[in-house]
C-alpha atoms as a PDB file:
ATOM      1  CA  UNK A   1       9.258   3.822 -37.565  1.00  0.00           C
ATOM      2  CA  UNK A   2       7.274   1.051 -35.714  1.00  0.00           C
ATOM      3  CA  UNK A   3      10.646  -0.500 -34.094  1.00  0.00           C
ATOM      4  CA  UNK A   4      11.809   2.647 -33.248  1.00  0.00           C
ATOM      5  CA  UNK A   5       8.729   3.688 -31.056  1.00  0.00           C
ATOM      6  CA  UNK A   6       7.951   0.021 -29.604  1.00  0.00           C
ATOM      7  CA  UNK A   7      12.049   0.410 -28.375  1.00  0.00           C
ATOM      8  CA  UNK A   8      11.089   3.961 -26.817  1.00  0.00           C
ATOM      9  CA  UNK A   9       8.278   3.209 -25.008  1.00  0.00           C
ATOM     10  CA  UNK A  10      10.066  -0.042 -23.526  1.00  0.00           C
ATOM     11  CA  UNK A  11      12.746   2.193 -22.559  1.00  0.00           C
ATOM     12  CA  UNK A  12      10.216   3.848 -21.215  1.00  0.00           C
ATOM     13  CA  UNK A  13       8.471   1.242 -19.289  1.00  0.00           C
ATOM     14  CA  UNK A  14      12.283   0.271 -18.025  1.00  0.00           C
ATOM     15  CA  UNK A  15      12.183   4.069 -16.479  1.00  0.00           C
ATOM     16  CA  UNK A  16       9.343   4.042 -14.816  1.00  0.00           C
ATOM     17  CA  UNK A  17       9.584   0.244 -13.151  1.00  0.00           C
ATOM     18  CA  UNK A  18      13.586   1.982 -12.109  1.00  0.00           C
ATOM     19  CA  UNK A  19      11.533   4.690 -10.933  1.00  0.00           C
ATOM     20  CA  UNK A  20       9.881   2.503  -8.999  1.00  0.00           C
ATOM     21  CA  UNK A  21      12.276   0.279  -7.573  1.00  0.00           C
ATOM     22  CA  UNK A  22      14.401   3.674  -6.294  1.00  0.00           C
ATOM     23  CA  UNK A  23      12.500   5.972  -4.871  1.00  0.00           C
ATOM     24  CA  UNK A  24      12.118   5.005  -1.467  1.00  0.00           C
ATOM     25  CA  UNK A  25       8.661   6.244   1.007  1.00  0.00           C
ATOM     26  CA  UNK A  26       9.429   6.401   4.806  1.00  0.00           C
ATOM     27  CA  UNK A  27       6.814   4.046   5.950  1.00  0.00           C
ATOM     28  CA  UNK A  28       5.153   5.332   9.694  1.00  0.00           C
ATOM     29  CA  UNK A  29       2.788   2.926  10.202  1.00  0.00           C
ATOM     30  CA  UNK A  30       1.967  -0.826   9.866  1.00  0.00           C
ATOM     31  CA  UNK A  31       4.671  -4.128   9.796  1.00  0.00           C
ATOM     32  CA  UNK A  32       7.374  -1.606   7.366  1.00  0.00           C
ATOM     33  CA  UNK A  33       6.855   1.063  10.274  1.00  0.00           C
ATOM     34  CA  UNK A  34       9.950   2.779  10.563  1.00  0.00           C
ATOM     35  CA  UNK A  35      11.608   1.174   7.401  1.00  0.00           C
ATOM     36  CA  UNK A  36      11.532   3.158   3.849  1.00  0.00           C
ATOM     37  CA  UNK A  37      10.319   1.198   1.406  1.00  0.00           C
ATOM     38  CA  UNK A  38      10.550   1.354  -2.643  1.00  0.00           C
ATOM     39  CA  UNK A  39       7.469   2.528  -4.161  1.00  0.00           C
ATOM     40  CA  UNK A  40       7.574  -0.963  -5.845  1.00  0.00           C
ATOM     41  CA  UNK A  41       7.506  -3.121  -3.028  1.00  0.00           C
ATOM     42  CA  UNK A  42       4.758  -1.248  -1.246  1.00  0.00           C
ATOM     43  CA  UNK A  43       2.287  -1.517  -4.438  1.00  0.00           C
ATOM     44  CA  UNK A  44       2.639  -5.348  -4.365  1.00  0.00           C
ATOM     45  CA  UNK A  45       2.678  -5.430  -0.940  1.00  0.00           C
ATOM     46  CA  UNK A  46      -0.782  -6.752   1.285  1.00  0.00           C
ATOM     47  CA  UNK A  47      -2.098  -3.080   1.884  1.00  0.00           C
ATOM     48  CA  UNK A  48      -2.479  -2.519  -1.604  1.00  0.00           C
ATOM     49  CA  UNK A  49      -5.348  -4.681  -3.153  1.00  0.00           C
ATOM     50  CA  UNK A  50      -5.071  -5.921  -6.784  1.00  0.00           C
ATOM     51  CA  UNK A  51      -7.510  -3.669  -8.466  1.00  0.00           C
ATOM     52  CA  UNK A  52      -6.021  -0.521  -7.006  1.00  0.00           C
ATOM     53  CA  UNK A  53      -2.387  -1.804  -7.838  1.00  0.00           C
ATOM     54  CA  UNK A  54      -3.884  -2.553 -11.646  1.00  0.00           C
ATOM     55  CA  UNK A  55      -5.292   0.898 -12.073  1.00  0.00           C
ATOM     56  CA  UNK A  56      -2.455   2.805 -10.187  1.00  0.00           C
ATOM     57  CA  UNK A  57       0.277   0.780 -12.772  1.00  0.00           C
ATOM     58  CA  UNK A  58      -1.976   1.953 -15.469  1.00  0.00           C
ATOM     59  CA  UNK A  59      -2.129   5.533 -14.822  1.00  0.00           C
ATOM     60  CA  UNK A  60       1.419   5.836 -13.437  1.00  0.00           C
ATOM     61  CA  UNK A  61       2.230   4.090 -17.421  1.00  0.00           C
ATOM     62  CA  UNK A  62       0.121   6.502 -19.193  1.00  0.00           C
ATOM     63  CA  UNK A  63       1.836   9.893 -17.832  1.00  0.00           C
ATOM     64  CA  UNK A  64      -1.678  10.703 -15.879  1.00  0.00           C
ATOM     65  CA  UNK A  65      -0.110   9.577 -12.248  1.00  0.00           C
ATOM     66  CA  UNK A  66       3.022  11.452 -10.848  1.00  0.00           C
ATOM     67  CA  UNK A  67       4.568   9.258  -8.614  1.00  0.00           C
ATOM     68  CA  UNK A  68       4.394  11.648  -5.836  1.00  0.00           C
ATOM     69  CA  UNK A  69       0.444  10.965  -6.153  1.00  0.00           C
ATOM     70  CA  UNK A  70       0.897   7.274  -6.314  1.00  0.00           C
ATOM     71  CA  UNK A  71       3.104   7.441  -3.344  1.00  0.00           C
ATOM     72  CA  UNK A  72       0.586   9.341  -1.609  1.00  0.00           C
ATOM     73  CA  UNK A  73      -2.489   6.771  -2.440  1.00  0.00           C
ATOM     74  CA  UNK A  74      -0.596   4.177  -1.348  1.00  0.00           C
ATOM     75  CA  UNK A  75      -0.234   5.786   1.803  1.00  0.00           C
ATOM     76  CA  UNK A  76      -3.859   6.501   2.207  1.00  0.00           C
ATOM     77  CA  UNK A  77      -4.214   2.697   1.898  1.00  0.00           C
ATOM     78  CA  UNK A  78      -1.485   1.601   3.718  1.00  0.00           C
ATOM     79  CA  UNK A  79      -2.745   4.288   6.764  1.00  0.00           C
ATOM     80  CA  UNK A  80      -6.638   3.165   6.198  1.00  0.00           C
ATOM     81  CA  UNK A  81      -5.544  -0.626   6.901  1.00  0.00           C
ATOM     82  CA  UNK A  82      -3.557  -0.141   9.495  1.00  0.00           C
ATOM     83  CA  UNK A  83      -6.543   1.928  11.005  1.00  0.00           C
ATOM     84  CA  UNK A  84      -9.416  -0.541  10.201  1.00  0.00           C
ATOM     85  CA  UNK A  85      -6.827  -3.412  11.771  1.00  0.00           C
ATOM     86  CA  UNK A  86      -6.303  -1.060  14.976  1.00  0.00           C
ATOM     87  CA  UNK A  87      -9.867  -1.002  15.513  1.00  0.00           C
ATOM     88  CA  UNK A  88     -10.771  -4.787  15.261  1.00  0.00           C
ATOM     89  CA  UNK A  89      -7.989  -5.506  17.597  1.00  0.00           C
ATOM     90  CA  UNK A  90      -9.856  -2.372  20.130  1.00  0.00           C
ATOM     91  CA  UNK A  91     -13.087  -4.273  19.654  1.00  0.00           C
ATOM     92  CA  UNK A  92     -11.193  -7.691  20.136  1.00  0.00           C
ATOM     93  CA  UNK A  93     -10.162  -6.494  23.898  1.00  0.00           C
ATOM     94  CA  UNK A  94     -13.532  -4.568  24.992  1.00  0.00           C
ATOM     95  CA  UNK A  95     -14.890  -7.608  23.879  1.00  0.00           C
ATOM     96  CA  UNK A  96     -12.178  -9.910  26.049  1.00  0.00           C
ATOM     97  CA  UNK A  97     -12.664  -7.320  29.068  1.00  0.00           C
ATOM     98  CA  UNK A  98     -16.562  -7.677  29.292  1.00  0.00           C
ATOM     99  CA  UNK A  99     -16.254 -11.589  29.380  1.00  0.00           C
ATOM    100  CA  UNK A 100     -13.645 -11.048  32.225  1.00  0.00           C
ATOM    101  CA  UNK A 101     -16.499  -8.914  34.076  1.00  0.00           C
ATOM    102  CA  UNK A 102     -19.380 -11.264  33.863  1.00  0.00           C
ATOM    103  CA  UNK A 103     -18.453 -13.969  35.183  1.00  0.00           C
ATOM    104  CA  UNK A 104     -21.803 -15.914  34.498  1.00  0.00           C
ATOM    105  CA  UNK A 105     -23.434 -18.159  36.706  1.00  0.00           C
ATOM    106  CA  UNK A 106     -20.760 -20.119  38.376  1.00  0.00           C
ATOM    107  CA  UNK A 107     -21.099 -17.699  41.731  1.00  0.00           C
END
């Protein structure tokens, strides 16, 4: 029957969001570094932009995404942001140091 699927597949939903809320990712780099985090909080978190999270959720609902391979995108994203933000603070201080070098023409 109708009822009798819609009430599975909300169990089901109820499974995976537990799913999500327990199973807990060592973080190893960024502002969680050295915490473990639920898969849950770490989709909704800032390193995970809102399309991603949509289409992630979406695949992880439909059976196509094994949480191990969500855990490990989010990752990639998490370890790509971290990477992009480690570089524009590099560039921040060469460009700090060079000013410190030149002093201009006040000699």
């Amino acid at each position: 029957s109708m009822a009798a699927e819609e009430g599975a597949s909300q169990a089901r939903q109820l499974q995976l969001k537990k799913t999500l809320r327990t199973t807990l990712v060592p973080v190893t780099v960024g502002e969680y570094k050295g915490q473990r985090m639920c898969v849950l909080d770490l989709l909704f978190s800032k390193y995970v932009p809102q399309d991603s999270r949509q289409e992630l959720l979406e695949l992880y609902r439909a059976g196509t995404l094994l949480i191990e391979d969500m855990i490990s995108t989010i990752t990639g994203l998490l370890e790509e942001a971290e990477s992009q933000q480690e570089k524009r603070e590099t560039q921040k201080r060469a460009g700090r140091r060079k000013e410190r070098q030149d002093p201009g023409g006040d000699l």
